[in-house]
Protein backbone atom coordinates (compact mmCIF):
# COMPACT_ATOMS: atom_id res chain seq x y z
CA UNK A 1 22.69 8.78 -72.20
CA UNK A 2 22.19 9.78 -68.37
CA UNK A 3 19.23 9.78 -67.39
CA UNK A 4 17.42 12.80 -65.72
CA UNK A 5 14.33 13.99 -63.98
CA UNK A 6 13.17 17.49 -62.66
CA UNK A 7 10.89 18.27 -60.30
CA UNK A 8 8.99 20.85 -57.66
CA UNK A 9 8.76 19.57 -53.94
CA UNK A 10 6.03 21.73 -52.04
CA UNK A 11 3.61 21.41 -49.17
CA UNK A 12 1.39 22.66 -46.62
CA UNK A 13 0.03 24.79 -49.31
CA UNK A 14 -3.08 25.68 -46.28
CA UNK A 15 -5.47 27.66 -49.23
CA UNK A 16 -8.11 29.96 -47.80
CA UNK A 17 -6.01 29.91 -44.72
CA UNK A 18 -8.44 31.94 -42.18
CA UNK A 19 -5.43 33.97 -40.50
CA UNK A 20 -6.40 34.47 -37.33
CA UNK A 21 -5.57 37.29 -35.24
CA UNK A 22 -5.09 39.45 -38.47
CA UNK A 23 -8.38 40.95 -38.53
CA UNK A 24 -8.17 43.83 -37.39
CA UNK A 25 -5.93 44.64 -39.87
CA UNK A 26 -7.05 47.71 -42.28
CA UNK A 27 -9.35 46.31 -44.92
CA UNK A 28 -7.32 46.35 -48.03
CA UNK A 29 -4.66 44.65 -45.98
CA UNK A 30 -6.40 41.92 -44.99
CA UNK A 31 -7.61 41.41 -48.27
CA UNK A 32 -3.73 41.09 -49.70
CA UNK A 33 -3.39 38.56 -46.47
CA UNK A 34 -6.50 36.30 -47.60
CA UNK A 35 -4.93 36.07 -50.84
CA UNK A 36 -1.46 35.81 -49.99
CA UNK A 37 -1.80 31.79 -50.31
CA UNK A 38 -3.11 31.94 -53.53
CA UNK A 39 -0.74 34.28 -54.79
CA UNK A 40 2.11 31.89 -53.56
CA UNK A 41 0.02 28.96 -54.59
CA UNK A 42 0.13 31.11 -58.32
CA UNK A 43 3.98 31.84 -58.25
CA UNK A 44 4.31 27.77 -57.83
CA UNK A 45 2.70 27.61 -60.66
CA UNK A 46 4.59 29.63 -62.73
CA UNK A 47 7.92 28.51 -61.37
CA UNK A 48 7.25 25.17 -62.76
CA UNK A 49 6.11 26.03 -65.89
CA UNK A 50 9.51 28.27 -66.24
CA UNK A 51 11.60 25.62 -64.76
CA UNK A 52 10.03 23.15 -67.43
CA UNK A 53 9.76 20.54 -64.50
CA UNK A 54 8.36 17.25 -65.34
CA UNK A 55 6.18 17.36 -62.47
CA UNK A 56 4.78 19.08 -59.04
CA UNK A 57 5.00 16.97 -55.39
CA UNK A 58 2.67 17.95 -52.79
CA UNK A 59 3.12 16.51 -49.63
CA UNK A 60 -0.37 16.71 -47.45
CA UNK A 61 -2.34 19.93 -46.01
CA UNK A 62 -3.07 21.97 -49.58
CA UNK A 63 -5.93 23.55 -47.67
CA UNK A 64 -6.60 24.64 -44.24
CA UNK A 65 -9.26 22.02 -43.39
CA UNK A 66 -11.50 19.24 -44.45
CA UNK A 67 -14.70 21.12 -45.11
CA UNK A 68 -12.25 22.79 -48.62
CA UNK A 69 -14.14 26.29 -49.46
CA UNK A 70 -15.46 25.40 -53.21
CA UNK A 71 -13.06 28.67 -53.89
CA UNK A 72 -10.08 27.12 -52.76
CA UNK A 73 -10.65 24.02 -54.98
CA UNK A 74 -11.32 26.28 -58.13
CA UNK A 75 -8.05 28.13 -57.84
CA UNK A 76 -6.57 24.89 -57.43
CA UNK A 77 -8.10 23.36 -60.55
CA UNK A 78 -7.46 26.33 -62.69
CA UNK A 79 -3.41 25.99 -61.32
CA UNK A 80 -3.63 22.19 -62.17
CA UNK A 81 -4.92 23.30 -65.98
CA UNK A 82 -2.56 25.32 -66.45
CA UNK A 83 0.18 22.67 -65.52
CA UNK A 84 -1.78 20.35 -67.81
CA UNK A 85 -1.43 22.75 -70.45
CA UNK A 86 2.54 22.36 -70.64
CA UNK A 87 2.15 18.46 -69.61
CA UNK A 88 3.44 18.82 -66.41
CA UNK A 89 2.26 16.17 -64.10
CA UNK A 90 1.09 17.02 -60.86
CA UNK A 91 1.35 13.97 -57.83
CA UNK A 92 -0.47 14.70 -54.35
CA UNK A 93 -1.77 13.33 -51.03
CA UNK A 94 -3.52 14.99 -48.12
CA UNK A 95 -2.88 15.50 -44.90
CA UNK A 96 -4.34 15.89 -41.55
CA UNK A 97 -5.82 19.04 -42.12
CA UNK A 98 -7.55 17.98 -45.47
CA UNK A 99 -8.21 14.98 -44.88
CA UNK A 100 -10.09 13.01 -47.23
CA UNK A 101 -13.55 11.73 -45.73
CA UNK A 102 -13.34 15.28 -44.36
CA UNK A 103 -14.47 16.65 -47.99
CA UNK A 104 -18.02 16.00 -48.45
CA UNK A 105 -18.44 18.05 -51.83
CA UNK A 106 -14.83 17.12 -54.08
CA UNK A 107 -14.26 18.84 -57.11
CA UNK A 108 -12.67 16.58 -59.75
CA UNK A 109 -9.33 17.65 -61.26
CA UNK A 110 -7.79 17.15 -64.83
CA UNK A 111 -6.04 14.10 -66.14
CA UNK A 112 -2.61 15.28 -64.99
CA UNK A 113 -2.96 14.95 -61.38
CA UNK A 114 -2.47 11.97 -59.44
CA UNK A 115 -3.88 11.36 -55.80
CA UNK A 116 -3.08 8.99 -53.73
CA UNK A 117 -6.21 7.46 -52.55
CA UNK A 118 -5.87 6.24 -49.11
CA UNK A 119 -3.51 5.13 -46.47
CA UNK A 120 -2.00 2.18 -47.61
CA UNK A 121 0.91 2.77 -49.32
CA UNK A 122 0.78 2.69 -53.23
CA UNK A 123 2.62 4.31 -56.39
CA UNK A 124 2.29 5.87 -59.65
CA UNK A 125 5.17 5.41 -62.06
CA UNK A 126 6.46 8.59 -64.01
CA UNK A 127 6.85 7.56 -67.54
CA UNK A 128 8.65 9.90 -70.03
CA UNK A 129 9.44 9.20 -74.12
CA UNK A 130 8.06 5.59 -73.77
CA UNK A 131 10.23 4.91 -70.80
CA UNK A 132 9.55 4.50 -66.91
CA UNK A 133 11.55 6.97 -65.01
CA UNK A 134 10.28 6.77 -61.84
CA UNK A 135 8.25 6.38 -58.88
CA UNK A 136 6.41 8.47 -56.79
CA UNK A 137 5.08 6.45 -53.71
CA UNK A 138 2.66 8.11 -50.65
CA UNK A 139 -0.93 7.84 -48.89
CA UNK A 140 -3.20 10.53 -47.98
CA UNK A 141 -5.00 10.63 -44.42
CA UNK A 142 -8.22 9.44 -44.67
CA UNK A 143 -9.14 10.92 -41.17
CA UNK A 144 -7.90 13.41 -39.13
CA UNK A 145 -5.08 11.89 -37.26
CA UNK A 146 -2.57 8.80 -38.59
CA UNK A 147 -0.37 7.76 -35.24
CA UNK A 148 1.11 4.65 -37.02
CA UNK A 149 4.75 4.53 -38.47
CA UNK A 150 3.84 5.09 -42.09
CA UNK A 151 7.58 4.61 -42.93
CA UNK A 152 7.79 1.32 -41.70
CA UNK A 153 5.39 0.53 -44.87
CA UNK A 154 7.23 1.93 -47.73
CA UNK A 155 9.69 -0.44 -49.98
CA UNK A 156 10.86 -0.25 -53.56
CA UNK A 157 8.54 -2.14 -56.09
CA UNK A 158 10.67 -2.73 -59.37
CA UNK A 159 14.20 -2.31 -59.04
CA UNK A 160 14.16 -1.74 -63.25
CA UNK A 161 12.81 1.64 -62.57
CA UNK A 162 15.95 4.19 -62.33
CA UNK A 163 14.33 6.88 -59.61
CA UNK A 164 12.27 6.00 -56.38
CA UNK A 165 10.66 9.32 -54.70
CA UNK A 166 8.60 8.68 -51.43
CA UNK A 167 6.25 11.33 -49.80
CA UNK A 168 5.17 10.98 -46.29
CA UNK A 169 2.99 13.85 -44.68
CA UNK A 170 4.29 13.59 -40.64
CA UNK A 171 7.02 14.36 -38.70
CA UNK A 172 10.05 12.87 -36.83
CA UNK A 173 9.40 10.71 -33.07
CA UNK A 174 11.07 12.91 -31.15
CA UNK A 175 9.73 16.37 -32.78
CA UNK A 176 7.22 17.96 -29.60
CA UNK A 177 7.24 21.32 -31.63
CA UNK A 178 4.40 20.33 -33.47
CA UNK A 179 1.44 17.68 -33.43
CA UNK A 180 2.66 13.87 -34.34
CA UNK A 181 1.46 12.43 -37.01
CA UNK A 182 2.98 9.31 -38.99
CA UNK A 183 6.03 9.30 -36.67
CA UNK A 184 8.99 8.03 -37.89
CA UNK A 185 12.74 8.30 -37.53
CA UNK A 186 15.40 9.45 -39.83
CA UNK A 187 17.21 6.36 -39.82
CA UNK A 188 14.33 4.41 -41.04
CA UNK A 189 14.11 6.25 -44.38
CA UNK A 190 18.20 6.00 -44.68
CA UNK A 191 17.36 2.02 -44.54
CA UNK A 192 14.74 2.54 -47.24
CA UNK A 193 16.87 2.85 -50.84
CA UNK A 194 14.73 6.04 -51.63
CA UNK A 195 16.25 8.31 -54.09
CA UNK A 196 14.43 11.78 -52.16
CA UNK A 197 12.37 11.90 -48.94
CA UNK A 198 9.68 14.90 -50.27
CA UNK A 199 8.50 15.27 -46.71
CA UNK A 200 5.75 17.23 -45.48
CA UNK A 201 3.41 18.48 -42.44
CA UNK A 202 6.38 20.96 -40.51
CA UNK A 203 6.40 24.40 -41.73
CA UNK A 204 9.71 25.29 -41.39
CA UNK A 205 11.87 24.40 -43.84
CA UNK A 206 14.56 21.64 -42.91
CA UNK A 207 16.54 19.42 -44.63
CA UNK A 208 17.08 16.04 -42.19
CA UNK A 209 19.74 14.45 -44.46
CA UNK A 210 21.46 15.72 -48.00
CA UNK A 211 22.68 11.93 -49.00
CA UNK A 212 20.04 10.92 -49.63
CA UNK A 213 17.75 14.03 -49.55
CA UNK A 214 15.20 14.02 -46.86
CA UNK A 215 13.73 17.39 -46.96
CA UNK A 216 10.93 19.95 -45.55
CA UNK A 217 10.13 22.57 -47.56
CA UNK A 218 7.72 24.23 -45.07
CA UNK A 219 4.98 25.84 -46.05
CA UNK A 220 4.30 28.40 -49.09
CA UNK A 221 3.12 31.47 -47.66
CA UNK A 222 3.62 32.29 -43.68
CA UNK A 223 0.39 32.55 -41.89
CA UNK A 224 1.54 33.55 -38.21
CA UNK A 225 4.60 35.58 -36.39
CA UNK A 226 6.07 31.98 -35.62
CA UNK A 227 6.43 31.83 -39.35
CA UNK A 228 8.75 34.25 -40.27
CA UNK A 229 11.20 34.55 -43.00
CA UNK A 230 10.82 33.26 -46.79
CA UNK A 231 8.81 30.40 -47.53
CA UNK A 232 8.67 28.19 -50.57
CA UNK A 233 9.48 25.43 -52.91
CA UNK A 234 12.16 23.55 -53.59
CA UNK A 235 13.44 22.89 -57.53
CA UNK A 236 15.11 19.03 -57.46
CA UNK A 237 16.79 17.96 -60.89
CA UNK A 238 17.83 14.47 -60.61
CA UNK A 239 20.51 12.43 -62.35
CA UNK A 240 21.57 8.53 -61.94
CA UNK A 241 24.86 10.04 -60.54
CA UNK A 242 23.47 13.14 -58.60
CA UNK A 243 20.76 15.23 -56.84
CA UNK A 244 20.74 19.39 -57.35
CA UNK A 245 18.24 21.26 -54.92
CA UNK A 246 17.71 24.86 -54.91
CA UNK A 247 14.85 26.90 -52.91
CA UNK A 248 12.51 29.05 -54.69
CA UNK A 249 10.81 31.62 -52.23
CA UNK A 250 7.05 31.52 -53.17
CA UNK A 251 5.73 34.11 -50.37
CA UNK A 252 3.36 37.15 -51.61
CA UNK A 253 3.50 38.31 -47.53
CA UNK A 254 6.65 37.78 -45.15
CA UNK A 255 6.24 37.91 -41.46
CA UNK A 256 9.29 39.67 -39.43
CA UNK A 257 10.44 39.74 -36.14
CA UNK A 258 12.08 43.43 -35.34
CA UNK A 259 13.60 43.97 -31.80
CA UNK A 260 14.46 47.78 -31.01
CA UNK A 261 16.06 48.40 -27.84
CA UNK A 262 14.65 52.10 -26.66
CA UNK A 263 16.31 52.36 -23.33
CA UNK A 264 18.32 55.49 -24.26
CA UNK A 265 15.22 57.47 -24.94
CA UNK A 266 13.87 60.35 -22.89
CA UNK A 267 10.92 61.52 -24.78
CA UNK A 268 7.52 59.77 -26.61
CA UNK A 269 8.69 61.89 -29.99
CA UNK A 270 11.92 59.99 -29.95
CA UNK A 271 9.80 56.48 -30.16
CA UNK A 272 8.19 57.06 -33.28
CA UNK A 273 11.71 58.30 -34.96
CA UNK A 274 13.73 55.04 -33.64
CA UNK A 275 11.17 52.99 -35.41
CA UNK A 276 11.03 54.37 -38.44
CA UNK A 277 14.41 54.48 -38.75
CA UNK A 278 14.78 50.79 -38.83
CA UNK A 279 12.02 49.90 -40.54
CA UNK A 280 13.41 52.58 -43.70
CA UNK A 281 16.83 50.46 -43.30
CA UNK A 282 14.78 47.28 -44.55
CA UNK A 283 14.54 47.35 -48.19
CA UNK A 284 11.43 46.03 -49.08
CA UNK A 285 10.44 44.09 -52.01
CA UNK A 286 7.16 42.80 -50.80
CA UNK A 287 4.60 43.39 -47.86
CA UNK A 288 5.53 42.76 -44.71
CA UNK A 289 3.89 41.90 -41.39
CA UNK A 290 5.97 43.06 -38.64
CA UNK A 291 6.34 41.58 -34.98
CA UNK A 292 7.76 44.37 -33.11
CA UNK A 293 9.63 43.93 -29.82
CA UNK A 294 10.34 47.50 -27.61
CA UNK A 295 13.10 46.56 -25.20
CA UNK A 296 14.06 48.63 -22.24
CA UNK A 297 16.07 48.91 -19.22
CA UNK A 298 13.80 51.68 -17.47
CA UNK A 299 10.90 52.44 -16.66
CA UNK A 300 9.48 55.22 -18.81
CA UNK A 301 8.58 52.61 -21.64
CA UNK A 302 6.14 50.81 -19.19
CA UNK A 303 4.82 54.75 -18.49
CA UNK A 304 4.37 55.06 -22.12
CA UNK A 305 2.49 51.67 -22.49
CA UNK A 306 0.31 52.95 -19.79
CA UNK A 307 -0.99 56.07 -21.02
CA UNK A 308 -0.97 54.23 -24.21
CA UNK A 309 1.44 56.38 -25.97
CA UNK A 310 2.98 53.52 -27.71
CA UNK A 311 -0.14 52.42 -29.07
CA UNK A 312 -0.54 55.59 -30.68
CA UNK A 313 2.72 55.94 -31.91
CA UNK A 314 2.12 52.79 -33.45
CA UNK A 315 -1.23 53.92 -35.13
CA UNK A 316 0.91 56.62 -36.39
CA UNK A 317 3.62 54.90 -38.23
CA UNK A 318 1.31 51.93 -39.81
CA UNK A 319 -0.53 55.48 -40.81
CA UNK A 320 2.48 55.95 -43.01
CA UNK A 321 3.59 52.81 -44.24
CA UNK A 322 0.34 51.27 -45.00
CA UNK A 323 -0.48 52.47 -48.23
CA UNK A 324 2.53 51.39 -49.92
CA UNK A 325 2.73 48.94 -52.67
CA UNK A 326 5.25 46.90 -50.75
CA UNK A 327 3.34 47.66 -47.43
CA UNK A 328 4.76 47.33 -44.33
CA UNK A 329 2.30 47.11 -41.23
CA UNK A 330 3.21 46.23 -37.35
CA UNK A 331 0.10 43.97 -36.44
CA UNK A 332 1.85 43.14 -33.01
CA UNK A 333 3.89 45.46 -30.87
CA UNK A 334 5.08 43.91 -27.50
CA UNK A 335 7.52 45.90 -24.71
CA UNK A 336 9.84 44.19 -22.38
CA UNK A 337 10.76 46.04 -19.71
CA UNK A 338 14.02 44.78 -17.50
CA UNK A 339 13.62 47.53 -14.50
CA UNK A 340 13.38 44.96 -12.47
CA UNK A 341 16.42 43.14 -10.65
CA UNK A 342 16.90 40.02 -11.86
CA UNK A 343 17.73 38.39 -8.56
CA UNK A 344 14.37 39.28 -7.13
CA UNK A 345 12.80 37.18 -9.52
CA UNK A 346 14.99 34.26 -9.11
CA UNK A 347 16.14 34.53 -5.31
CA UNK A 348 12.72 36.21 -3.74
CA UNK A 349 10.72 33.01 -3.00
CA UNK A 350 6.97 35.49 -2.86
CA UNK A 351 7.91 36.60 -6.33
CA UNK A 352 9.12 33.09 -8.12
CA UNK A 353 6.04 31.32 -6.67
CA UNK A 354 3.96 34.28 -8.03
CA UNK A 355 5.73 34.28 -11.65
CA UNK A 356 5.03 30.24 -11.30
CA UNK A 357 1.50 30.76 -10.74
CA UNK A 358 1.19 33.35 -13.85
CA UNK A 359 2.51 30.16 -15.97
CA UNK A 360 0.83 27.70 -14.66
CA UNK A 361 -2.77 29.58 -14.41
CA UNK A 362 -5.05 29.80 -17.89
CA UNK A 363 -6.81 32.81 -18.82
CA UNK A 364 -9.98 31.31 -20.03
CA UNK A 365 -11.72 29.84 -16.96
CA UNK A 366 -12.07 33.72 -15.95
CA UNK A 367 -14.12 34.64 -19.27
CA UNK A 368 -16.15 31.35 -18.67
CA UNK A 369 -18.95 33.81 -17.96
CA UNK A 370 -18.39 36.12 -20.01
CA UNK A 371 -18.40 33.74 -22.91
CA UNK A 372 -22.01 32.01 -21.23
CA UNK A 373 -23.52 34.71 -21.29
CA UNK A 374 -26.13 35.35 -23.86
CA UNK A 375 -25.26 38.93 -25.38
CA UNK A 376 -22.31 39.34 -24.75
CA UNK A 377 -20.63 35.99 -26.33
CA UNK A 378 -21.90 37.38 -29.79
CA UNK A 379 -18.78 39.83 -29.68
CA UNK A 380 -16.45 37.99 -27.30
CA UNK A 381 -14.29 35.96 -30.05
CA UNK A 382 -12.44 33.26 -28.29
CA UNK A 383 -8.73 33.98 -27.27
CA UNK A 384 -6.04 32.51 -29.30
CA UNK A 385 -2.86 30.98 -27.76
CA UNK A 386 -0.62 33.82 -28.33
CA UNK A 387 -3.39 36.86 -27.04
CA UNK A 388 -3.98 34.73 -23.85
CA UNK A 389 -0.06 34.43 -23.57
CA UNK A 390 0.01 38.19 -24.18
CA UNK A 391 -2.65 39.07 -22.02
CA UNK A 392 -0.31 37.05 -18.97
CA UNK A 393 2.92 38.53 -19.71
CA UNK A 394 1.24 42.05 -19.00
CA UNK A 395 -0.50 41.41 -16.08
CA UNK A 396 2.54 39.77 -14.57
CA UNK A 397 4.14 42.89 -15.66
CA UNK A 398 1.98 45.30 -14.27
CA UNK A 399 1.73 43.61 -11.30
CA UNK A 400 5.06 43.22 -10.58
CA UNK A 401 5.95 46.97 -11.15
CA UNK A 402 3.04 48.19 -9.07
CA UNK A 403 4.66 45.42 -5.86
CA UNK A 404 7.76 46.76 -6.30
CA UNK A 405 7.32 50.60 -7.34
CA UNK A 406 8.30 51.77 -3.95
């Protein structure tokens, strides 16, 4: 009889995920996004329990930080007794942002779930009917950062045993997308004689090789505009003669990128139309955070932005959609404006060395005071990479059209 094992392959769960930049969203929004990786964290759940897996992977980062909100570790335990509940066994390590001396108060979990307990590599066998059926090996980061090829350390134990599963929390050498942590190259786990690679630590999901696998399934639940598009699991059902992978989208909130190009328009009332005209063309089956790009060729668009007609136009149309059960709500608008020729900003020396010097120039030595100062740093939160970015591109903007207006 062949044999056969089924599984879930998840990570970078982030619980209580702060979300920052989202505040200002309406209140009962933000409340959906607070809970959006719990929801997901829920719908894993459930998806095992329908797929009748034999048991969960989770590769590193299940919450946001070290110092794990006792919340976040309730919902947790209450997902890992339900799993228990249908003996599905649940394997785990943590990652840089959960590290494990980071956790000063633990809560203990039930029988079913297995941690791995440090950094050195170890196992814990799978056993099904009275029989061995495979191997799970991993670590968990004990501190923050681990800059040391993991992969180097991980080799088969007992050849007897018919399925060998590794799970390494880090990313590939050459990746400069994203922090390194337990660098390795894909070659080096080809070498290996793994069955699966359940990787973990990028959130987009990837799959490095498909003979054997060596996968990414990203994270569960976006938490950003970088991290658009569905996010989930991935169900793995495993014979001696073949591997079967399919994605299961686990999001309760999906970030979207929408680009609108408005140059045709003549009037403000013809704004708020052209959006919500493609917004209705998006069917929507859950909420949705939207990253909206305005693209124009003229200037009236920047005049808009100005008197901060677009703003309000905006205000208008989250007015309508907001209230929805499948909400839909622009928390980022951004214009770009091409009414200036493109050779003066590649061929006019003044104007490249001033673009150069908007890249290469910070925006937060110029609120050093602000933030010193006693009263007013109780309201002045810190700028995040993407307002000060923001902040930049509009000055430079600004700027630009006011130099060359005449």
């Amino acid at each position: 009889m062949t044999k056969q094992i089924s599984f879930i392959h998840a990570a970078d769960l982030h619980l209580d995920s702060p979300f920052r930049g989202l505040a200002h969203t309406p209140d009962s929004i933000f409340e959906d996004i607070r809970e959006s990786t719990f929801k997901a964290f829920g719908k894993l759940v459930d998806t095992a329990i329908e797929m009748q897996v034999d048991f969960v992977l989770i590769t590193g980062d299940l919450f946001d930080n070290e110092k794990q909100s006792l919340k976040a570790q309730v919902r947790l335990r209450r997902g890992f007794e339900k799993l228990d509940q249908r003996g599905i066994y649940v394997y785990l390590s943590y990652g840089n942002h959960d590290y494990i001396k980071g956790n000063v108060h633990p809560v203990t979990y039930p029988d079913n779930v297995f941690i791995f307990p440090g950094e050195d590599i170890s196992y814990f066998p799978y056993e099904k009917n009275g029989e061995i059926l495979a191997a799970i090996y991993g670590f968990s980061y004990e501190k923050r950062a681990v800059t040391s090829n993991k992969a180097a350390e991980f080799y088969i134990q007992d050849e007897d045993i018919p399925f060998h599963i590794a799970m390494l929390h880090g990313s590939v050498e050459s990746n400069t997308e994203h922090d390194t942590y337990a660098p390795f190259q894909t070659r080096e786990l080809l070498e290996k004689g793994f069955h699966y690679w359940a990787l973990g630590h990028i959130h987009k999901r990837q799959t490095l090789t498909a003979d054997p696998p060596v996968i990414y399934p990203g994270n569960i639940q976006g938490r950003n505009r970088k991290e658009t598009g569905e996010k989930g699991c991935y169900h793995v059902v495993m014979t001696e003669n073949e591997v079967s992978m399919e994605f299961i989208p686990l999001q309760a909130i999906q970030f979207l990128s929408v680009e609108i190009d408005v140059s045709s328009l003549k009037e403000i009332h013809q704004l708020e139309k052209t959006i919500h005209d493609k917004l209705n063309k998006m069917k929507l089956t859950q909420p949705m955070l939207v990253d909206l790009s305005l693209c124009s060729n003229n200037s009236l668009l920047r005049k808009w932005e100005n008197d901060g007609l677009v703003e309000e136009i905006i205000e208008l149309i989250n007015d309508v959609t907001v209230y929805d059960k499948n909400w839909l709500f622009i928390f980022r608008h951004r214009n770009r404006i091409n009414d200036i020729s493109e050779s003066i900003w590649k061929e006019d020396q003044f104007f490249v060395e001033l673009h150069r010097q908007f890249s290469e120039t910070a925006v937060q030595p110029f609120l050093k005071e602000l933030y010193h100062h006693r009263r007013a740093r109780k309201y002045a939160a810190q700028l995040t990479e993407d307002e000060e970015q923001e902040i930049k591109h509009k000055a430079e903007q600004l700027l630009m059209h006011e130099l060359l207006k005449e």
